[in-house]
Protein backbone atom coordinates (compact mmCIF):
# COMPACT_ATOMS: atom_id res chain seq x y z
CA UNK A 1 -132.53 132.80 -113.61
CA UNK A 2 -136.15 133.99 -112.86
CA UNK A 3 -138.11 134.32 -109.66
CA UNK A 4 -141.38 135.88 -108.17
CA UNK A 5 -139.43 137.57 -104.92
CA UNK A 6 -135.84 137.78 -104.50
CA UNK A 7 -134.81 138.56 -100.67
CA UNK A 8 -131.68 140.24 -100.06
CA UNK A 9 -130.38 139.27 -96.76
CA UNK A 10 -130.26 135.82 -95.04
CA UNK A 11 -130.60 136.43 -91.43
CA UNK A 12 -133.78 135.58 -89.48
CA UNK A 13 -135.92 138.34 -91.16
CA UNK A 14 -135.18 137.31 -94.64
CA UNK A 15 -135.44 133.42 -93.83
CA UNK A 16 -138.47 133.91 -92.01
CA UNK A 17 -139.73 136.31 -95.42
CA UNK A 18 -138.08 132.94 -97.24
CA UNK A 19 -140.50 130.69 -95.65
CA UNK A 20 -143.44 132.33 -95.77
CA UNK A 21 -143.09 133.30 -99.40
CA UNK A 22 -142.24 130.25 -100.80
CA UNK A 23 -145.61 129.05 -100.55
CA UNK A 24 -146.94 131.94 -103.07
CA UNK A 25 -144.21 131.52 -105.50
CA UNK A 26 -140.58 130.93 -106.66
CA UNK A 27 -138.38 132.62 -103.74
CA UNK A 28 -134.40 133.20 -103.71
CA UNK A 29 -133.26 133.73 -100.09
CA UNK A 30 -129.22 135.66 -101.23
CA UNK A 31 -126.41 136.09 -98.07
CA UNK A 32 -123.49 137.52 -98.83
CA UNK A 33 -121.63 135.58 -96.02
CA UNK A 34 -120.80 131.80 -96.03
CA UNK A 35 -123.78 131.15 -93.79
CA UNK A 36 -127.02 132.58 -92.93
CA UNK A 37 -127.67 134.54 -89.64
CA UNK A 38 -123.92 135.17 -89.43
CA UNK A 39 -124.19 138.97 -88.34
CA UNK A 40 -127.10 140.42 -85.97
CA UNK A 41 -129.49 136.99 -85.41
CA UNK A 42 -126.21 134.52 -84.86
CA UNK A 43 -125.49 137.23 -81.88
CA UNK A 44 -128.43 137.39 -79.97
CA UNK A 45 -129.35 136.89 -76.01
CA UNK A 46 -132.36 134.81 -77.62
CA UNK A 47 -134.85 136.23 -75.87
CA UNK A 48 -138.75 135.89 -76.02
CA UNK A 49 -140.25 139.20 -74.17
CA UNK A 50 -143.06 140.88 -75.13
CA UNK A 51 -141.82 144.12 -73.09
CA UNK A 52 -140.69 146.08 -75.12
CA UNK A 53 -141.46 149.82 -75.75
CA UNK A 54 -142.67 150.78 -79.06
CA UNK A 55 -145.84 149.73 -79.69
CA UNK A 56 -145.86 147.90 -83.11
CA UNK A 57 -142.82 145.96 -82.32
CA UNK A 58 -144.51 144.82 -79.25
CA UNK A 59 -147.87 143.63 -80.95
CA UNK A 60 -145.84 142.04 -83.69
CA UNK A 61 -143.51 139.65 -81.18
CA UNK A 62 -147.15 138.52 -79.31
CA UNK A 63 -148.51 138.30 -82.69
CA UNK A 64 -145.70 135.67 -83.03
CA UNK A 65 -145.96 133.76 -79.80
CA UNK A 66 -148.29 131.25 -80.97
CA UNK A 67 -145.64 129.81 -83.98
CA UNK A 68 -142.65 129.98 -81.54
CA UNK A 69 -144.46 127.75 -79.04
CA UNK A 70 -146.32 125.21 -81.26
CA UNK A 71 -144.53 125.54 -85.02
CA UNK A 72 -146.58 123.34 -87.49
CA UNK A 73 -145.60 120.16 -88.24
CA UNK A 74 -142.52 119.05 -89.07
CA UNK A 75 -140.80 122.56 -88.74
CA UNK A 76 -138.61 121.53 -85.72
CA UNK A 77 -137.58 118.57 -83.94
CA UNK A 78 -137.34 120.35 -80.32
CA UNK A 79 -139.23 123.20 -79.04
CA UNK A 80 -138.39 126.52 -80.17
CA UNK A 81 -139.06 128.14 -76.56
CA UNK A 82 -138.25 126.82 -73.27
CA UNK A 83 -138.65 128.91 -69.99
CA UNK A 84 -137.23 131.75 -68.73
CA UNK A 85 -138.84 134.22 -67.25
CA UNK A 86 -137.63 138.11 -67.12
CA UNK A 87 -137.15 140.96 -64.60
CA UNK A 88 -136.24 143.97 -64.38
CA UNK A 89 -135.72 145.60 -61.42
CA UNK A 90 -135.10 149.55 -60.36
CA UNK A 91 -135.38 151.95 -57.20
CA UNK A 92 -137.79 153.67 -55.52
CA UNK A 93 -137.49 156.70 -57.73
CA UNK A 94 -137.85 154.51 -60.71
CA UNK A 95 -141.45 153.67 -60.02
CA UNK A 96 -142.93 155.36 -63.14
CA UNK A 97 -140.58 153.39 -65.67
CA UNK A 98 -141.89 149.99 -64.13
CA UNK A 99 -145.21 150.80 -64.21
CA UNK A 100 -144.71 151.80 -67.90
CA UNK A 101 -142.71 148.19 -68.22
CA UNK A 102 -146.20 146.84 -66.82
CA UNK A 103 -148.57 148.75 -69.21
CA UNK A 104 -147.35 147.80 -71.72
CA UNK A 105 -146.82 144.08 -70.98
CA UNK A 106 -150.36 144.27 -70.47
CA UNK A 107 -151.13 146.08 -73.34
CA UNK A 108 -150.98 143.02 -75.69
CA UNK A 109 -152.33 140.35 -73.07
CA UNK A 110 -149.00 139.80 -71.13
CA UNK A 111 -148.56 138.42 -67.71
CA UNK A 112 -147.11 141.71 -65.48
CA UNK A 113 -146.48 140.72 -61.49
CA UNK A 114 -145.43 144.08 -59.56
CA UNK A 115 -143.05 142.72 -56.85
CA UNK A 116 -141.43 143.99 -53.82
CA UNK A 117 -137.69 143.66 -52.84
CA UNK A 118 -137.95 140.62 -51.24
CA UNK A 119 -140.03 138.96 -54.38
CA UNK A 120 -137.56 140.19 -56.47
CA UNK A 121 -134.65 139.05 -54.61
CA UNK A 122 -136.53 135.79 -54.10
CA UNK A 123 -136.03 135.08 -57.99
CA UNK A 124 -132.60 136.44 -58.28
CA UNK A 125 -130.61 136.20 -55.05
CA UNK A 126 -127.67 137.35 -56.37
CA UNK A 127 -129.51 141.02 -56.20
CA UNK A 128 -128.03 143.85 -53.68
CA UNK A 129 -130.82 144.73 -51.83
CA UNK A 130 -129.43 147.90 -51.07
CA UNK A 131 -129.53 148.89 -54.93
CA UNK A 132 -133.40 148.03 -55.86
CA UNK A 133 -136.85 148.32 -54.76
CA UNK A 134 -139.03 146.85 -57.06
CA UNK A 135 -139.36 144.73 -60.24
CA UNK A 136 -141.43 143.67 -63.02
CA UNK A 137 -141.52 139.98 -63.55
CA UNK A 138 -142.72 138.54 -66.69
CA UNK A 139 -143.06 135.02 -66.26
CA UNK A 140 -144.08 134.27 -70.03
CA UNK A 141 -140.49 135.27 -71.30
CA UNK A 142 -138.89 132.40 -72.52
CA UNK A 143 -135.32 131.86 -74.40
CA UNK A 144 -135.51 130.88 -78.03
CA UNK A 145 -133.02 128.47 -79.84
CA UNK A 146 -132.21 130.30 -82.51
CA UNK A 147 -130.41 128.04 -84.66
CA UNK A 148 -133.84 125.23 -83.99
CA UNK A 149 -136.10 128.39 -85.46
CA UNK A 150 -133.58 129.28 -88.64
CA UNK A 151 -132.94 126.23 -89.75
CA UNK A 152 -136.61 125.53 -89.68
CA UNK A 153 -137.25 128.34 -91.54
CA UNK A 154 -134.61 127.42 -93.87
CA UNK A 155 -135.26 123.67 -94.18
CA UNK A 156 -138.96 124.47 -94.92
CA UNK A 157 -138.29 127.24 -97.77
CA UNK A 158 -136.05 124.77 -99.62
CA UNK A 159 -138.78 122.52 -99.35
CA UNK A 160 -141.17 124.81 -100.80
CA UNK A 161 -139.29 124.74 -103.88
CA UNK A 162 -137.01 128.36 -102.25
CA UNK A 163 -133.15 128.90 -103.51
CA UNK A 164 -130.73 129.67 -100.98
CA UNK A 165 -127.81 131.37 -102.15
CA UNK A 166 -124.67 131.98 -99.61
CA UNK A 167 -121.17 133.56 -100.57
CA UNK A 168 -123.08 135.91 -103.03
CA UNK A 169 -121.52 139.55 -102.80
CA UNK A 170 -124.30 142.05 -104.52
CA UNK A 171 -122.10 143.78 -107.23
CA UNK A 172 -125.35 145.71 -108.72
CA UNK A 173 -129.29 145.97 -108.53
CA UNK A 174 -130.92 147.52 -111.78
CA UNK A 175 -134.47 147.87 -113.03
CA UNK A 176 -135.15 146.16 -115.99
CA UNK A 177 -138.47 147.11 -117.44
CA UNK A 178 -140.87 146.13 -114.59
CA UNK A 179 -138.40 143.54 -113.22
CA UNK A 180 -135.16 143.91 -111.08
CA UNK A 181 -131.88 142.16 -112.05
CA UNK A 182 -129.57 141.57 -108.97
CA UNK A 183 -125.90 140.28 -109.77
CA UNK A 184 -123.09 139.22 -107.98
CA UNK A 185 -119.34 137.10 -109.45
CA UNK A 186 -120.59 134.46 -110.85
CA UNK A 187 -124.23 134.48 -110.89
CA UNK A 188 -127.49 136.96 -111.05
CA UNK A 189 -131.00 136.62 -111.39
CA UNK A 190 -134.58 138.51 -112.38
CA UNK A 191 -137.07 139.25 -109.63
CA UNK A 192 -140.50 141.02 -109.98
CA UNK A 193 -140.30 142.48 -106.55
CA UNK A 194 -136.84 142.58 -104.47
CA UNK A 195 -137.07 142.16 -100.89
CA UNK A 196 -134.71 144.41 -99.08
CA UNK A 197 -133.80 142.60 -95.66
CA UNK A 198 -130.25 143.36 -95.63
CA UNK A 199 -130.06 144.64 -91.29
CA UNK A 200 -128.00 147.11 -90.96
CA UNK A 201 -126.71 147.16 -94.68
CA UNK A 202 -130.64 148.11 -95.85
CA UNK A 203 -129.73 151.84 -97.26
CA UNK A 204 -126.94 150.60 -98.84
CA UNK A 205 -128.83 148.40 -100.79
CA UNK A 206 -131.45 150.85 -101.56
CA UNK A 207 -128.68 153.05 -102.89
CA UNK A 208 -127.45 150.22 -104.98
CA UNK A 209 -131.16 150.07 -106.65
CA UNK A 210 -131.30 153.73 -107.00
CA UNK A 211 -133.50 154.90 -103.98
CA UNK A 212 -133.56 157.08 -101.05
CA UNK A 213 -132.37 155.82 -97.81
CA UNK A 214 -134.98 155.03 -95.05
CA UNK A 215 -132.95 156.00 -92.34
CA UNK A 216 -131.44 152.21 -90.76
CA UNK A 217 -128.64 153.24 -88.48
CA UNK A 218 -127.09 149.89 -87.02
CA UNK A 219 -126.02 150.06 -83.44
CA UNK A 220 -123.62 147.76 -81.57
CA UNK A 221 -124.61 145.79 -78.72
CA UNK A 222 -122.09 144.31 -76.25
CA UNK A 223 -122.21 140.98 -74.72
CA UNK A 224 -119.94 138.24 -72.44
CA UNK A 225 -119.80 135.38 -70.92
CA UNK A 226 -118.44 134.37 -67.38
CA UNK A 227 -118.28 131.60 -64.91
CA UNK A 228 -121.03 130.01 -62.85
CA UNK A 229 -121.01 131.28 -59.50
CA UNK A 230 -119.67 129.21 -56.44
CA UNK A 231 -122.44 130.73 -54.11
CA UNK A 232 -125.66 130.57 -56.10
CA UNK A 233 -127.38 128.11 -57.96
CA UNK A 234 -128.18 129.94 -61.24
CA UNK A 235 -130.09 127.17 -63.08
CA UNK A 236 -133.48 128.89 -62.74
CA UNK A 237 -132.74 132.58 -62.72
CA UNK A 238 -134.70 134.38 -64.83
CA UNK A 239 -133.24 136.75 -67.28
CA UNK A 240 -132.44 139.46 -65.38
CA UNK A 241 -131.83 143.52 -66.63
CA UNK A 242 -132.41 147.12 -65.04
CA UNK A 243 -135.34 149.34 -65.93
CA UNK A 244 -132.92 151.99 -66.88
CA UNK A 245 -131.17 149.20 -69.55
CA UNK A 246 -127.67 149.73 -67.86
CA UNK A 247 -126.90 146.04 -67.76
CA UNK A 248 -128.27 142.58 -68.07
CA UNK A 249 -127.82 138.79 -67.03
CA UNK A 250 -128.80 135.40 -67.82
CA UNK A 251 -128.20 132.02 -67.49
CA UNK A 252 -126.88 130.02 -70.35
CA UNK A 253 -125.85 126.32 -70.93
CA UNK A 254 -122.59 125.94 -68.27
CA UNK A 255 -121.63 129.61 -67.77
CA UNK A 256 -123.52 133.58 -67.61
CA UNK A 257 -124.08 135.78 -70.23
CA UNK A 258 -123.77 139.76 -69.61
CA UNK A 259 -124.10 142.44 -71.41
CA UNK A 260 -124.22 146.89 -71.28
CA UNK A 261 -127.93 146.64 -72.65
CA UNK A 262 -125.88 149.44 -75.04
CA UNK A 263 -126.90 150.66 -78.43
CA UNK A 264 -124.07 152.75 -79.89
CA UNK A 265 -124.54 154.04 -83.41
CA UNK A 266 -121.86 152.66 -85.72
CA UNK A 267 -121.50 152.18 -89.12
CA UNK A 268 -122.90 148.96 -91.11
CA UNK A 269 -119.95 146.23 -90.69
CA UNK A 270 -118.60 143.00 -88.57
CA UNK A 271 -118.58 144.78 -85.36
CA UNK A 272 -116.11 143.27 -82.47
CA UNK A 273 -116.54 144.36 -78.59
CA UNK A 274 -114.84 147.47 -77.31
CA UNK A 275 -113.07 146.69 -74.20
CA UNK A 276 -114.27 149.88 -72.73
CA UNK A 277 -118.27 148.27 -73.33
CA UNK A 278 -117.35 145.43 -71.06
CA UNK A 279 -114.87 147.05 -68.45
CA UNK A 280 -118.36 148.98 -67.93
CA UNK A 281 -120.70 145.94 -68.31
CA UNK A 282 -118.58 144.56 -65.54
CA UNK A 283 -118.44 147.31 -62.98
CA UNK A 284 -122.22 147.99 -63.44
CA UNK A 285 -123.27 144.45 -63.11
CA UNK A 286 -121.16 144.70 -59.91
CA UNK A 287 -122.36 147.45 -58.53
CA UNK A 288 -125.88 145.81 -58.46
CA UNK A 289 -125.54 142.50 -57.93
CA UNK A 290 -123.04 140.15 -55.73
CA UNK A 291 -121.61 138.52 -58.67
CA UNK A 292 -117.95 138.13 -59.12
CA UNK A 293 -117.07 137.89 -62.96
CA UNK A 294 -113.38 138.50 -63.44
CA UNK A 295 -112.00 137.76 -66.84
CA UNK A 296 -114.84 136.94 -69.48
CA UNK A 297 -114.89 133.37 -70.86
CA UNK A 298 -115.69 134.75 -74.10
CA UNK A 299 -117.17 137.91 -75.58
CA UNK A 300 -118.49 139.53 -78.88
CA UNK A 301 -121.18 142.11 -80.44
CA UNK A 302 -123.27 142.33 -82.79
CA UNK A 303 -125.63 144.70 -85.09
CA UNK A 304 -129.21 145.94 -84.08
CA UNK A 305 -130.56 148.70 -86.60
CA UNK A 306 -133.63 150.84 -85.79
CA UNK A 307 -135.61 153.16 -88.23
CA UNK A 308 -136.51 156.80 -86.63
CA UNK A 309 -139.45 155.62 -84.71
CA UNK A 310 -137.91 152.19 -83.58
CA UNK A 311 -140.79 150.28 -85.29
CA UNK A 312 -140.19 147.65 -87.58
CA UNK A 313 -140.25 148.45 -91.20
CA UNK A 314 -142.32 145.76 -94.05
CA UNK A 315 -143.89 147.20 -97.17
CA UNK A 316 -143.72 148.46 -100.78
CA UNK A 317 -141.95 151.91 -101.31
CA UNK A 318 -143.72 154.20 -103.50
CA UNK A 319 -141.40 155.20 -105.62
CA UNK A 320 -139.79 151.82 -106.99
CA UNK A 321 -142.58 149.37 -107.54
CA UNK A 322 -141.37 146.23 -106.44
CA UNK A 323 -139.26 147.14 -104.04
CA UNK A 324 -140.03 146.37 -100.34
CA UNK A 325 -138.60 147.47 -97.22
CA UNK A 326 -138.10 144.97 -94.28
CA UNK A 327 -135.85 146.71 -92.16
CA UNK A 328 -135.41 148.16 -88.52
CA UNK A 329 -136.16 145.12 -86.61
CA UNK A 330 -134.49 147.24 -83.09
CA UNK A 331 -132.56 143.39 -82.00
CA UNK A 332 -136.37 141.93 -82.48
CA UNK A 333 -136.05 140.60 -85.51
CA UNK A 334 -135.85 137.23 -84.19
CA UNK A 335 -138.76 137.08 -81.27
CA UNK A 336 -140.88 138.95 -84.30
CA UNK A 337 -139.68 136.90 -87.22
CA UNK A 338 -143.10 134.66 -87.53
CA UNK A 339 -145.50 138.05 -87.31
CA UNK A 340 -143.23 139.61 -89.95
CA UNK A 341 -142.84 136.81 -92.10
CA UNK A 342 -147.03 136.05 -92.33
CA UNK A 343 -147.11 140.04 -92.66
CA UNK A 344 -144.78 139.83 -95.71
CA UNK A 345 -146.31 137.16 -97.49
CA UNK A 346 -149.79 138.83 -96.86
CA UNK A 347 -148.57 142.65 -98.25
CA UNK A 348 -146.15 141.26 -100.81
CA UNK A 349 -149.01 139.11 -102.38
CA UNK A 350 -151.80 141.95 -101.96
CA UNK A 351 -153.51 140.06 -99.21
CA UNK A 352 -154.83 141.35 -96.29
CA UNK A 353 -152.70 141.19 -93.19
CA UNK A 354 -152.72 137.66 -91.12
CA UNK A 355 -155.50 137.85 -88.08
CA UNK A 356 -152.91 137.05 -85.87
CA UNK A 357 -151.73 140.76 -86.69
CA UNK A 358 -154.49 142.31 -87.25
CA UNK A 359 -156.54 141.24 -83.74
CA UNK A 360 -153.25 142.79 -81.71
CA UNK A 361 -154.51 146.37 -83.70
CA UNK A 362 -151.74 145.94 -86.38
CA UNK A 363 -152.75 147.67 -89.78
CA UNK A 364 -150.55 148.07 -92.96
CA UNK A 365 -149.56 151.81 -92.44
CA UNK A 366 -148.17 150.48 -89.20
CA UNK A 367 -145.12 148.95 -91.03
CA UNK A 368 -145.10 151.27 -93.94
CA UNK A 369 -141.79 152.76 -95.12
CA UNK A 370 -143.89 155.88 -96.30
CA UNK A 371 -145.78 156.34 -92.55
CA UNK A 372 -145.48 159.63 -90.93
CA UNK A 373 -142.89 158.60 -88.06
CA UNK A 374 -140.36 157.88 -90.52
CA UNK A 375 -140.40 161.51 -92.02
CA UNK A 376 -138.28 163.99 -90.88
């Protein structure tokens, strides 16, 4: 078997990569598990923010609000986005770090309101007013539905003529001539370029083609579930976290989510939660808030992998023609997946990068594994 682009990797960078590719060519989307998104993207909070700290990864998820809130045609049945709203909260002494939060929400065109104690406890009663200040709310965060913006990524590659191969363990990647071969039991194929979009498994499979690792370190993030509260009416919190990232909360359908914010360096596998993670979720959720959680309802973690400058990663590596990075995506890989799948298309087909991109001050050295950050 023979295609333009084969993407290793079927969570929502390589689906999104999927989609967006298919139109310029014959695409194979290959997932070693039984089912796309199984690892970091099926264990999100599903989150739309656009605060987020490093600058690239910032422009690139408002680059991408405009296809999360009105997909074309016939990519979903139900909106992708439905409202939210976030805030973070910290002391007095904190002041600086919210300000920050607020630069850079404005930075890219966001809606930043500075509030006082009482605003903030106004949206989120549940708050010890003892144990904040201030807050940052950003009322254009939204939560995504994750599984609405795969499978419409998914539906609409297959469409476009795309292969999606599950339950395909990569036994070897070789270059043949100026093509790569990829195989795994029972079936292989020839790509002229090889998308690597494998999360937290990316330097393994740039070992497996012969090349240098980039640097992904995967880190495991912590998360929970607990029971509606008898005293508060939680249907329109906002998502709610601490400018320091010591702990988060929001609502979800029938119950709370909560999580340590953490991002502990582990190696690349199916991760599971650490009891010590949530003992400490718990107590520091407590601390701040007048929530009662007890036992968990349910819990879980999952990978995020970040590069050495915490940008995400999407071009052509030097030294192996035909081999491109798209790696690093920092647990934004979903909020940034329409950005990063017009800015694959575009740099995997020579093109210049999509306006949507480029008007946020996005270049192509901005996402390029050979850029300066990246270099030790």
């Amino acid at each position: 078997m023979q295609v333009d682009v084969a993407i290793i990797g079927g969570g929502m960078a390589g689906a999104s990569a999927a989609y967006f590719l298919a139109g310029h060519g014959s695409v194979a989307l290959i997932e070693r598990e039984e089912h796309f998104s199984y690892h970091s993207s099926g264990r999100t909070a599903a989150q739309f923010t656009v605060g987020i700290g490093v600058a690239t990864m910032r422009r690139m998820a408002q680059a991408s609000r405009a296809f999360l809130e009105t997909p074309p045609e016939g990519f979903a049945e139900q909106p992708i986005l439905s409202p939210r709203g976030c805030l973070t909260v910290g002391r007095r002494d904190q002041e600086a770090a919210l300000r920050r939060l607020e630069e850079n929400l404005a930075s890219v065109g966001a809606r930043a309101d500075h509030l006082d104690r009482d605003e903030a406890l106004a949206l989120f009663p549940a708050l010890r007013p003892e144990k904040l200040d201030l807050g940052v709310y950003e009322p254009d965060a939204m939560d995504i539905d994750v599984d609405v913006l795969l499978q419409g990524y998914l539906r609409g590659a297959r469409a476009a003529g795309a292969m999606l191969i599950t339950r395909a363990d990569i036994q070897s990647i070789t270059r043949e001539g100026d093509r790569w071969r990829v195989t795994w039991p029972g079936g292989d194929l020839v790509a002229d370029v090889l998308v690597n979009a494998a999360g937290g498994w990316a330097d393994e499979v740039a070992g497996m083609a012969g090349l240098a690792k980039l640097g992904v370190v995967p880190h495991r993030r912590t998360a929970f579930t607990f029971a509606l509260q008898k005293d508060f009416d939680t249907r329109g919190w906002p998502h709610v976290g601490t400018v320091d990232y010591d702990w988060y909360v929001k609502p979800e359908p029938g119950c709370l989510m909560g999580s340590l914010a953490d991002a502990t360096p582990v190696a690349a596998s199916d991760v599971y939660p650490e009891d010590i993670d949530i003992a400490q979720a718990i107590e520091n959720i407590e601390r701040d808030t007048r929530l009662s959680i007890g036992r968990p309802l349910s819990q879980w973690a999952g990978l995020r992998s970040f590069v050495r400058d915490r940008n995400p990663v999407a071009g052509m590596s030097q030294s192996a023609p035909g081999f491109f990075w798209l790696a690093g995506q920092g647990g934004c890989g979903i909020l940034t997946s329409p950005a990063m799948g017009q800015a694959i298309a575009a740099l995997v087909a020579g093109s210049p990068l999509p306006e949507a991109v480029t008007r946020l001050g996005v270049v192509a050295d901005d996402l390029s594994p050979e850029r300066e950050s990246l270099k030790s």
